[in-house]
N, C-alpha and C. Protein backbone atom coordinates (compact mmCIF):
# COMPACT_ATOMS: atom_id res chain seq x y z
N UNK A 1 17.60 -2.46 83.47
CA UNK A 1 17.50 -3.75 82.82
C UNK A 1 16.05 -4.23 82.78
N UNK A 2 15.07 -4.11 84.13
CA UNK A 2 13.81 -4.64 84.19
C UNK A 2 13.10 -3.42 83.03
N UNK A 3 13.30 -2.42 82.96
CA UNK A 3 12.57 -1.52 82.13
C UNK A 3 12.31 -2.12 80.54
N UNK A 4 13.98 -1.90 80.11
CA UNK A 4 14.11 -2.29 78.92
C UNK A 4 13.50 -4.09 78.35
N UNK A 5 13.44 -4.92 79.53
CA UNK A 5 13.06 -6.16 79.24
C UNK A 5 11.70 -5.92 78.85
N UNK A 6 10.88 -5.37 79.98
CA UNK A 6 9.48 -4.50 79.73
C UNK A 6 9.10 -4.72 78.25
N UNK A 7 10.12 -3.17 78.12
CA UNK A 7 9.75 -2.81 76.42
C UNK A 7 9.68 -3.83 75.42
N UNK A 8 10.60 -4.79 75.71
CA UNK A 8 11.04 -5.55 74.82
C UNK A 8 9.70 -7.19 74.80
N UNK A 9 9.08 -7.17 75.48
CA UNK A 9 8.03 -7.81 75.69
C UNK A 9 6.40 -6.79 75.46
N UNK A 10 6.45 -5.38 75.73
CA UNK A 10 5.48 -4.49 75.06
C UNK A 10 5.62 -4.77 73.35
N UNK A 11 6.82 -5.03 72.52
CA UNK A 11 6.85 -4.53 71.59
C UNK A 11 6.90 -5.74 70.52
N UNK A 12 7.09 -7.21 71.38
CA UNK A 12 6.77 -8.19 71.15
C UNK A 12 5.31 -8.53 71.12
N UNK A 13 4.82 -8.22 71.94
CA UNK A 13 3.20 -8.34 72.28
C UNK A 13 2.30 -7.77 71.16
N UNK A 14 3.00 -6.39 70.75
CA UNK A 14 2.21 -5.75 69.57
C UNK A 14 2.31 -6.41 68.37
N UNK A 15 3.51 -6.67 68.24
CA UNK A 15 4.13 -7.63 67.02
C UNK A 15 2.86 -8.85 66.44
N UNK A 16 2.99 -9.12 67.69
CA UNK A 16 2.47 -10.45 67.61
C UNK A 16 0.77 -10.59 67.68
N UNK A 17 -0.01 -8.72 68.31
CA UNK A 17 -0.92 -8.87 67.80
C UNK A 17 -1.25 -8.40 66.36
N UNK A 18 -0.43 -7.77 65.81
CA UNK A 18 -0.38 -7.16 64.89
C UNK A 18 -0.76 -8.35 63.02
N UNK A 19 0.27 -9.56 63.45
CA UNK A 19 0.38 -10.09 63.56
C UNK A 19 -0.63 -11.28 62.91
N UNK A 20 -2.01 -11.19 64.00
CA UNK A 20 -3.16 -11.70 64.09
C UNK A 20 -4.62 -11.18 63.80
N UNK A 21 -4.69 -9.43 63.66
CA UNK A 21 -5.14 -9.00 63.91
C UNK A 21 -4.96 -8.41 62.27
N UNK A 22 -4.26 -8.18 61.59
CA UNK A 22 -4.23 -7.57 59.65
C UNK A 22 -4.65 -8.62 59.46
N UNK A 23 -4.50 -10.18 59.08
CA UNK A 23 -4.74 -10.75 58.04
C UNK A 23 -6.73 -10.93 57.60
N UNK A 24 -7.11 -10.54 59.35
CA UNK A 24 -8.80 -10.62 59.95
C UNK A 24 -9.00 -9.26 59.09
N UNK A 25 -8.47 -7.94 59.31
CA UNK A 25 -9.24 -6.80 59.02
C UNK A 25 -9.52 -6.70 57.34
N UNK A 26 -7.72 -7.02 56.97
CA UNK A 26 -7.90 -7.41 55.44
C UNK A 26 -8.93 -7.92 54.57
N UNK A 27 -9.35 -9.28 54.96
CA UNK A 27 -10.51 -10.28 54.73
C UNK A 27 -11.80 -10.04 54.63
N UNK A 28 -11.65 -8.82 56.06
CA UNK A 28 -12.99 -8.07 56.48
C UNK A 28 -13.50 -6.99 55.67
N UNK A 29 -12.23 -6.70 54.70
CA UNK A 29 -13.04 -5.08 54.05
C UNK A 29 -13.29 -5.83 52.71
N UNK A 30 -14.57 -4.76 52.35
CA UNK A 30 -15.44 -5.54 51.18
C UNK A 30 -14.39 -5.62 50.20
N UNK A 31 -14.80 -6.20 49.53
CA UNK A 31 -14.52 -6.94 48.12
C UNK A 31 -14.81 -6.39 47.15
N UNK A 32 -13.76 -5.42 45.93
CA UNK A 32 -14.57 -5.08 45.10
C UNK A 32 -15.81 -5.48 44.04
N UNK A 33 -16.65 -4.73 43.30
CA UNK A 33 -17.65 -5.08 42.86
C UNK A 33 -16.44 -6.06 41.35
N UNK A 34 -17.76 -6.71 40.45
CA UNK A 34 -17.04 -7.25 39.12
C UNK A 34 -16.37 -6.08 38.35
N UNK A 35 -17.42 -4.95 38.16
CA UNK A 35 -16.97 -3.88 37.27
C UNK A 35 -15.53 -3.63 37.34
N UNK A 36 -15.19 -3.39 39.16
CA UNK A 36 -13.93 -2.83 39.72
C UNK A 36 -12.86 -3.66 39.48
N UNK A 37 -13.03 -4.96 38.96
CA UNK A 37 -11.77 -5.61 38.86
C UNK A 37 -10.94 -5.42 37.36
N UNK A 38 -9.85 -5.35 37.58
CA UNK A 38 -8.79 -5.16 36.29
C UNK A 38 -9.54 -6.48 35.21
N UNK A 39 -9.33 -5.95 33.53
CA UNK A 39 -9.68 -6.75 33.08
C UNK A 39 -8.75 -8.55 33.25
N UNK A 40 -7.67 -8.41 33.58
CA UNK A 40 -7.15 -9.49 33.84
C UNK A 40 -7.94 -10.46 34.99
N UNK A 41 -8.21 -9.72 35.84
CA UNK A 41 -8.71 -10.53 37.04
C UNK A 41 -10.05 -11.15 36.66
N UNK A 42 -10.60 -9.73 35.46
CA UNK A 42 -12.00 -10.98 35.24
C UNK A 42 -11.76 -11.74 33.71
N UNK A 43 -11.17 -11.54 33.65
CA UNK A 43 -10.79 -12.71 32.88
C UNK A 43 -10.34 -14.14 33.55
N UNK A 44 -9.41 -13.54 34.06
CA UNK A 44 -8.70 -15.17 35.18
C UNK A 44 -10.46 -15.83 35.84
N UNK A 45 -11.53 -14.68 36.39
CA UNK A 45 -12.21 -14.83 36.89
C UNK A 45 -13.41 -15.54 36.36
N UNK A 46 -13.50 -15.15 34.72
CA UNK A 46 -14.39 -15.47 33.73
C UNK A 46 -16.01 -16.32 34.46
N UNK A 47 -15.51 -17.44 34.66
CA UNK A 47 -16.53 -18.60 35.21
C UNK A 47 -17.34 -17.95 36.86
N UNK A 48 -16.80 -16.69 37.40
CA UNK A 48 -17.77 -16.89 38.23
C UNK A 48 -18.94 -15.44 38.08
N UNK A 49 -18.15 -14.85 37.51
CA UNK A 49 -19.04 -13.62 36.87
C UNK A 49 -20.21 -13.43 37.24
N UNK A 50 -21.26 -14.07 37.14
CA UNK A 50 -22.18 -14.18 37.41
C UNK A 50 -22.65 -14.34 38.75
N UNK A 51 -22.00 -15.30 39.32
CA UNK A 51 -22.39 -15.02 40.97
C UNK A 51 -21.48 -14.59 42.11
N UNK A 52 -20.50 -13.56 41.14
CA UNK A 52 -19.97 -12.18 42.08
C UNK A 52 -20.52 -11.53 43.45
N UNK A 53 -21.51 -11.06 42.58
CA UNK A 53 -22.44 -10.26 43.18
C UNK A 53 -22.61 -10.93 44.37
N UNK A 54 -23.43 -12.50 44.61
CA UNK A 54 -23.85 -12.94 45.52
C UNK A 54 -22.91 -13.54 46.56
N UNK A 55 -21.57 -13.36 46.00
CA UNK A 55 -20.37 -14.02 47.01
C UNK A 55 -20.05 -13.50 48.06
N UNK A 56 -19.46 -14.24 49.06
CA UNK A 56 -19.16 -13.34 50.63
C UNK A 56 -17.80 -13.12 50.48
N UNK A 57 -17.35 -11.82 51.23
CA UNK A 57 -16.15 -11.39 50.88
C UNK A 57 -15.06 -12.21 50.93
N UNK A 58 -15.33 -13.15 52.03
CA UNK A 58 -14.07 -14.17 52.35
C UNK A 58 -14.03 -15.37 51.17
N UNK A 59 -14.99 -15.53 50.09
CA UNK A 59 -14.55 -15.91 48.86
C UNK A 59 -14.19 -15.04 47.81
N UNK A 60 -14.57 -14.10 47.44
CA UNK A 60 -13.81 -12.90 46.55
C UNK A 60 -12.31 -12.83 47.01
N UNK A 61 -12.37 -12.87 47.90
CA UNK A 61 -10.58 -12.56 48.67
C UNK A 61 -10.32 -13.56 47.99
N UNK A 62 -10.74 -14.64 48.44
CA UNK A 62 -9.93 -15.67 47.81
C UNK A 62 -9.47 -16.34 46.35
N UNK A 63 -10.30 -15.67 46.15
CA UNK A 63 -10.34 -15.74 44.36
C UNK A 63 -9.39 -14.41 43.69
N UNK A 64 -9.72 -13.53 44.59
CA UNK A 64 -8.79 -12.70 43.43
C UNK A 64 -7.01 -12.94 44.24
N UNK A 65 -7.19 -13.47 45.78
CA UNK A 65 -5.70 -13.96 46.19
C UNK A 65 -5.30 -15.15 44.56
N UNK A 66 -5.80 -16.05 44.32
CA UNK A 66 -5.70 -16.68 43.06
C UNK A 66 -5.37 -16.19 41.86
N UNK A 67 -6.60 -14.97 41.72
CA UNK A 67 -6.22 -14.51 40.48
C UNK A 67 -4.91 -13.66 40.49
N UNK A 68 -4.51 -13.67 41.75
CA UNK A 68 -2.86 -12.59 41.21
C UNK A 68 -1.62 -13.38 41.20
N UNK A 69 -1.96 -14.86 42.15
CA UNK A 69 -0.61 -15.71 41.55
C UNK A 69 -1.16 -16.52 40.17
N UNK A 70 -2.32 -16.48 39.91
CA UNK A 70 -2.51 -17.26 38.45
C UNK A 70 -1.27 -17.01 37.14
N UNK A 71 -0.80 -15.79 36.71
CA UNK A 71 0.19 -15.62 35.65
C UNK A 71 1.18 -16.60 36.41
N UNK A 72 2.09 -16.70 37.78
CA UNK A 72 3.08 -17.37 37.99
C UNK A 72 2.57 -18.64 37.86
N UNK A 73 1.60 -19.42 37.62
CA UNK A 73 0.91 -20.98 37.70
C UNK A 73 1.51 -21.51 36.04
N UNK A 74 1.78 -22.75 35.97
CA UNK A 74 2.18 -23.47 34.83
C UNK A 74 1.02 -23.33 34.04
N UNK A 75 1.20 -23.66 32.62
CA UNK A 75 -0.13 -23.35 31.78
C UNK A 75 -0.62 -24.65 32.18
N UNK A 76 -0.41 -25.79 32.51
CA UNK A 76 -1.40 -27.04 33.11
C UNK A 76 -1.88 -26.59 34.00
N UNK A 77 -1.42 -25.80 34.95
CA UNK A 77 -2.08 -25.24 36.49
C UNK A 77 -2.98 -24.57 35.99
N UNK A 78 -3.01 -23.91 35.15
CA UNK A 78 -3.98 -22.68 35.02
C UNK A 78 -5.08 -23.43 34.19
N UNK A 79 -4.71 -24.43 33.09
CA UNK A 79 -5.99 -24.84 32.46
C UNK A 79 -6.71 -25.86 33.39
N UNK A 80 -6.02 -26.21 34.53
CA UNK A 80 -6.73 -27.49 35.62
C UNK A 80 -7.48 -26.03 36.60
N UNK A 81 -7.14 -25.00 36.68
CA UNK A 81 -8.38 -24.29 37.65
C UNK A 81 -9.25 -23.40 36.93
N UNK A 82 -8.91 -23.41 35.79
CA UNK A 82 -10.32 -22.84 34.79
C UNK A 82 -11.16 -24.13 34.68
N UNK A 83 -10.74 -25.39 34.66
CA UNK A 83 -11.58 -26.26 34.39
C UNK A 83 -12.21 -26.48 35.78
N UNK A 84 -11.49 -26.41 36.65
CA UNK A 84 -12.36 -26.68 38.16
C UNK A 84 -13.52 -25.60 38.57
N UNK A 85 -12.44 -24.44 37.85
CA UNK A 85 -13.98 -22.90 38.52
C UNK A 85 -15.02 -23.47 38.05
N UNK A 86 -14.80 -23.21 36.74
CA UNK A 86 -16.16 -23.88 35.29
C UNK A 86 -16.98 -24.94 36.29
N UNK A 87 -16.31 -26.02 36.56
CA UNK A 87 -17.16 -27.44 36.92
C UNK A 87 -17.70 -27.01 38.41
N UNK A 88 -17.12 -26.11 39.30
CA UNK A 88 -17.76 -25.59 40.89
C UNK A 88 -18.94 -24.54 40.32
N UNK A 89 -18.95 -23.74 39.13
CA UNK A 89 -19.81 -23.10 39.05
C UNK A 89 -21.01 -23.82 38.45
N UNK A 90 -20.80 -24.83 37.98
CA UNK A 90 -21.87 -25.87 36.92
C UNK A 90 -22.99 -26.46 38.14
N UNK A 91 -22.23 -26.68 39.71
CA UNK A 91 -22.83 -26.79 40.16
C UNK A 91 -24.12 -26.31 41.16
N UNK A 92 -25.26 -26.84 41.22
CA UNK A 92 -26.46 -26.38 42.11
C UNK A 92 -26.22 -26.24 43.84
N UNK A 93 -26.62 -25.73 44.46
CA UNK A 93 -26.09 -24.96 45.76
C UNK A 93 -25.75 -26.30 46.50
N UNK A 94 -27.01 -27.06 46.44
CA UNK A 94 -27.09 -28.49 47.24
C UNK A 94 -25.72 -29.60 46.80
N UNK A 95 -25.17 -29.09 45.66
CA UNK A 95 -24.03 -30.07 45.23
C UNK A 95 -23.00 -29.30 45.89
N UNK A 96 -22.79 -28.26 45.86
CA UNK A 96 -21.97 -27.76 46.51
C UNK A 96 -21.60 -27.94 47.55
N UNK A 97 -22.20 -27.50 49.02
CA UNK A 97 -22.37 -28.25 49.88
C UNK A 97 -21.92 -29.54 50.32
N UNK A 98 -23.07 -30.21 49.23
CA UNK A 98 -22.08 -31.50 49.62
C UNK A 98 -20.61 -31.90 49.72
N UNK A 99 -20.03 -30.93 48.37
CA UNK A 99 -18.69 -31.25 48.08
C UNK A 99 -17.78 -30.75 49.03
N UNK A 100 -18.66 -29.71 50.30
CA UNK A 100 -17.66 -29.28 51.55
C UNK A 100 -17.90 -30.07 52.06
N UNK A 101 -18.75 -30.77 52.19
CA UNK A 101 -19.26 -31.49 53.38
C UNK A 101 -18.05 -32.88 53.42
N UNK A 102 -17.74 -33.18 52.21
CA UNK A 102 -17.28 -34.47 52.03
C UNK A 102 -15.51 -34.48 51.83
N UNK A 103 -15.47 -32.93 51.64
CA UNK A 103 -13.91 -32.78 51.89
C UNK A 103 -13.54 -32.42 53.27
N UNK A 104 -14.32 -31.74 54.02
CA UNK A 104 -14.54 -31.77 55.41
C UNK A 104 -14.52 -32.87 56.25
N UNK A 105 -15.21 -33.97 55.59
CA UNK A 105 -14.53 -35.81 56.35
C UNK A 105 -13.65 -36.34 55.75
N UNK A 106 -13.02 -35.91 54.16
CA UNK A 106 -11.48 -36.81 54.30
C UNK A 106 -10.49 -36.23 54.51
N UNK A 107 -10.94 -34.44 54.63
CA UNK A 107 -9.51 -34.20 55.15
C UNK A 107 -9.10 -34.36 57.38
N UNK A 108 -10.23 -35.25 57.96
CA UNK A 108 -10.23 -35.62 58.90
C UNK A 108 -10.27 -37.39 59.01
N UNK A 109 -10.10 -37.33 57.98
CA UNK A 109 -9.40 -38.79 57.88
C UNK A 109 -7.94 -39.29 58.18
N UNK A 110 -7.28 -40.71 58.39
CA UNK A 110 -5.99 -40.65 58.55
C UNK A 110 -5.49 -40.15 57.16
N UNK A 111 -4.11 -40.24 56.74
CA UNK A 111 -3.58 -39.91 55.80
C UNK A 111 -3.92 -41.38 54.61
N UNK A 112 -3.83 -42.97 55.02
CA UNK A 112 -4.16 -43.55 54.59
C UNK A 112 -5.23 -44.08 53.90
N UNK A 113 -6.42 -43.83 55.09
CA UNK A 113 -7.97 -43.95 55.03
C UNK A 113 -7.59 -42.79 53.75
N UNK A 114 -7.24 -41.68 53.67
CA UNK A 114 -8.10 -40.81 52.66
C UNK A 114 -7.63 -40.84 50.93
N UNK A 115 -6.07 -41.38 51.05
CA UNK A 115 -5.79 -42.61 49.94
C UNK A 115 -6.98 -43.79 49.21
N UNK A 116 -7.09 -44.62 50.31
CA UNK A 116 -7.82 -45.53 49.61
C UNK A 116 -9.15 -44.71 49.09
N UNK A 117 -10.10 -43.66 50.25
CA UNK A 117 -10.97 -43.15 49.35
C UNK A 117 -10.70 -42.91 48.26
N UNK A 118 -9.43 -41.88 48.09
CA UNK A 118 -9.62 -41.29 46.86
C UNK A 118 -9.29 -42.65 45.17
N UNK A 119 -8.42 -43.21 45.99
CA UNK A 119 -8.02 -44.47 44.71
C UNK A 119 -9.59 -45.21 44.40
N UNK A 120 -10.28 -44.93 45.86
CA UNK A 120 -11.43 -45.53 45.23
C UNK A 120 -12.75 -44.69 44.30
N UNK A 121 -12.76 -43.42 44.59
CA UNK A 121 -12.91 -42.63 43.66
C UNK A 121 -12.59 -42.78 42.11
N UNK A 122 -11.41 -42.99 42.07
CA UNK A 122 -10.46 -42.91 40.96
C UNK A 122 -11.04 -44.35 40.26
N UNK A 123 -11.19 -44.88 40.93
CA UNK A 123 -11.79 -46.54 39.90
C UNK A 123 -12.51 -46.16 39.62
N UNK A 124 -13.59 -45.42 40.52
CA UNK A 124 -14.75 -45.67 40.31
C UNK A 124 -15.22 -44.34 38.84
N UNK A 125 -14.90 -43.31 39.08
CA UNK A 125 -14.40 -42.20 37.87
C UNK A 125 -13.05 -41.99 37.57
N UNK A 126 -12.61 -42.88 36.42
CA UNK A 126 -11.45 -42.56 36.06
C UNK A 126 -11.13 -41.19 35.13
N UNK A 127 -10.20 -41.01 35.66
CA UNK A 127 -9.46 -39.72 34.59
C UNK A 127 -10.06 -40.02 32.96
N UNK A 128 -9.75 -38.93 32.84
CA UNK A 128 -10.42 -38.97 30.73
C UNK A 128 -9.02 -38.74 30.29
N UNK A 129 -8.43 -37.99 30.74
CA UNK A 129 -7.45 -37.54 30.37
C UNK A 129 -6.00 -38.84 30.46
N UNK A 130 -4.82 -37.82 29.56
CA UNK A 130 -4.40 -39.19 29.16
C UNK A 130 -3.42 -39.40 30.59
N UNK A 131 -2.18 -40.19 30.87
CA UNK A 131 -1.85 -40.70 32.19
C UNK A 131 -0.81 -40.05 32.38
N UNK A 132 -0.22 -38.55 31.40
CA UNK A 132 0.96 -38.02 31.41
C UNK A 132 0.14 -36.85 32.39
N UNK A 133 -0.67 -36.09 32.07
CA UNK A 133 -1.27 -34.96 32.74
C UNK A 133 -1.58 -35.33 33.78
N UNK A 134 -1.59 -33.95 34.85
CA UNK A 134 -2.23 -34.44 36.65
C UNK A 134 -3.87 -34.85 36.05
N UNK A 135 -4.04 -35.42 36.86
CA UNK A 135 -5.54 -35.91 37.24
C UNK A 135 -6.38 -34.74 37.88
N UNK A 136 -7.45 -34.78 36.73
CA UNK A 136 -8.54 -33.71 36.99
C UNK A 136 -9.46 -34.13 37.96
N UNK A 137 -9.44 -33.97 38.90
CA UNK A 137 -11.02 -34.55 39.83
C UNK A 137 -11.86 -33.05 40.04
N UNK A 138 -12.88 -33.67 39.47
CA UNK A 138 -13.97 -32.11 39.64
C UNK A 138 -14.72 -32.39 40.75
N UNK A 139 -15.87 -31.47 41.48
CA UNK A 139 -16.04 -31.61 42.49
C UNK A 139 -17.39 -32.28 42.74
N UNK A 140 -17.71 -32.45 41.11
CA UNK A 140 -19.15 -33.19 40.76
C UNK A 140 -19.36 -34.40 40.95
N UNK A 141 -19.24 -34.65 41.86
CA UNK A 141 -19.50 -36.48 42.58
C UNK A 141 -20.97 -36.34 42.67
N UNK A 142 -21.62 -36.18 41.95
CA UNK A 142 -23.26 -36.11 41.88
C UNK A 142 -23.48 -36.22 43.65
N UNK A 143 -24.28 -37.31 43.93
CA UNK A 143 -24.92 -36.65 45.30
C UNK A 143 -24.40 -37.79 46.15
N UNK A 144 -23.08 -38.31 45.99
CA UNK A 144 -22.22 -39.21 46.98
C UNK A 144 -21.82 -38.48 48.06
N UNK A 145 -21.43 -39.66 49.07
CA UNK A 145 -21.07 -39.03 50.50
C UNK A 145 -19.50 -39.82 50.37
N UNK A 146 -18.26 -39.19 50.92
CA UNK A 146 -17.97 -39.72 51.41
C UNK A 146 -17.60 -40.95 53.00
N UNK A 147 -17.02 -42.22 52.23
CA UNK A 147 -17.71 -43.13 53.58
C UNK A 147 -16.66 -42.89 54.48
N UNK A 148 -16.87 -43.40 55.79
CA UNK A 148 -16.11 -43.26 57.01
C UNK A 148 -15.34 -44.34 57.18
């Protein structure tokens, strides 16, 4: 009985590093080049083309993880993240940045606090679009911080 419990905690243990230990190695192996991707993917990919090359693998992953549920995405889903790649690539390194920097303090905000930011956002740049479609927020808040 003590043997088999053994095993049964050896084989749990592997499980469970197993587990923890693919989703890291996955992430970890390079990223193919632009050339290497199916024309679908650079298509879905179109807007970043250009700074492929200079991306770290753990964003390529993530982009082409995107580009393979993109066909299952609603055609609003899909024209709201061609319009977001487009508007993240429009931006200069320093805007960028910022725009982690500032989703990095409201998503450590309460759930409320990060409401009113965003409603206050929303006054402050309203949607263009009309009030039936989701709301586009791009990540181009020129060189605002969010407040605390």
């Amino acid at each position: 009985m003590g043997q088999q419990r053994f095993r049964i905690v050896v084989l749990l243990c592997g499980l469970m590093w197993s587990l923890f230990a693919w989703p890291a190695t996955k992430l970890d192996a390079p990223a193919p080049a632009w050339h290497a991707l199916t024309p679908a993917q650079q298509s879905i990919l179109a807007p970043v083309s250009d700074n492929w090359a200079s991306m770290s693998n753990l964003q390529r992953h993530r982009l082409l993880a995107i580009a393979a549920k993109y066909p299952q995405l609603k055609p609003e889903e899909q024209e709201r993240f061609q319009k977001r790649l487009t508007a993240w690539t429009s931006l200069t390194q320093e805007q960028r940045e910022l725009a982690r920097q500032n989703y990095k303090k409201l998503k450590q905000l309460p759930p409320q606090k990060q409401q009113a930011v965003k409603q206050k956002l929303l006054e402050k740049h309203p949607p263009m679009e009309s009030l039936n479609k989701p709301v586009v927020t791009q990540p181009a808040m020129s060189n605002q911080q969010v407040e605390e």
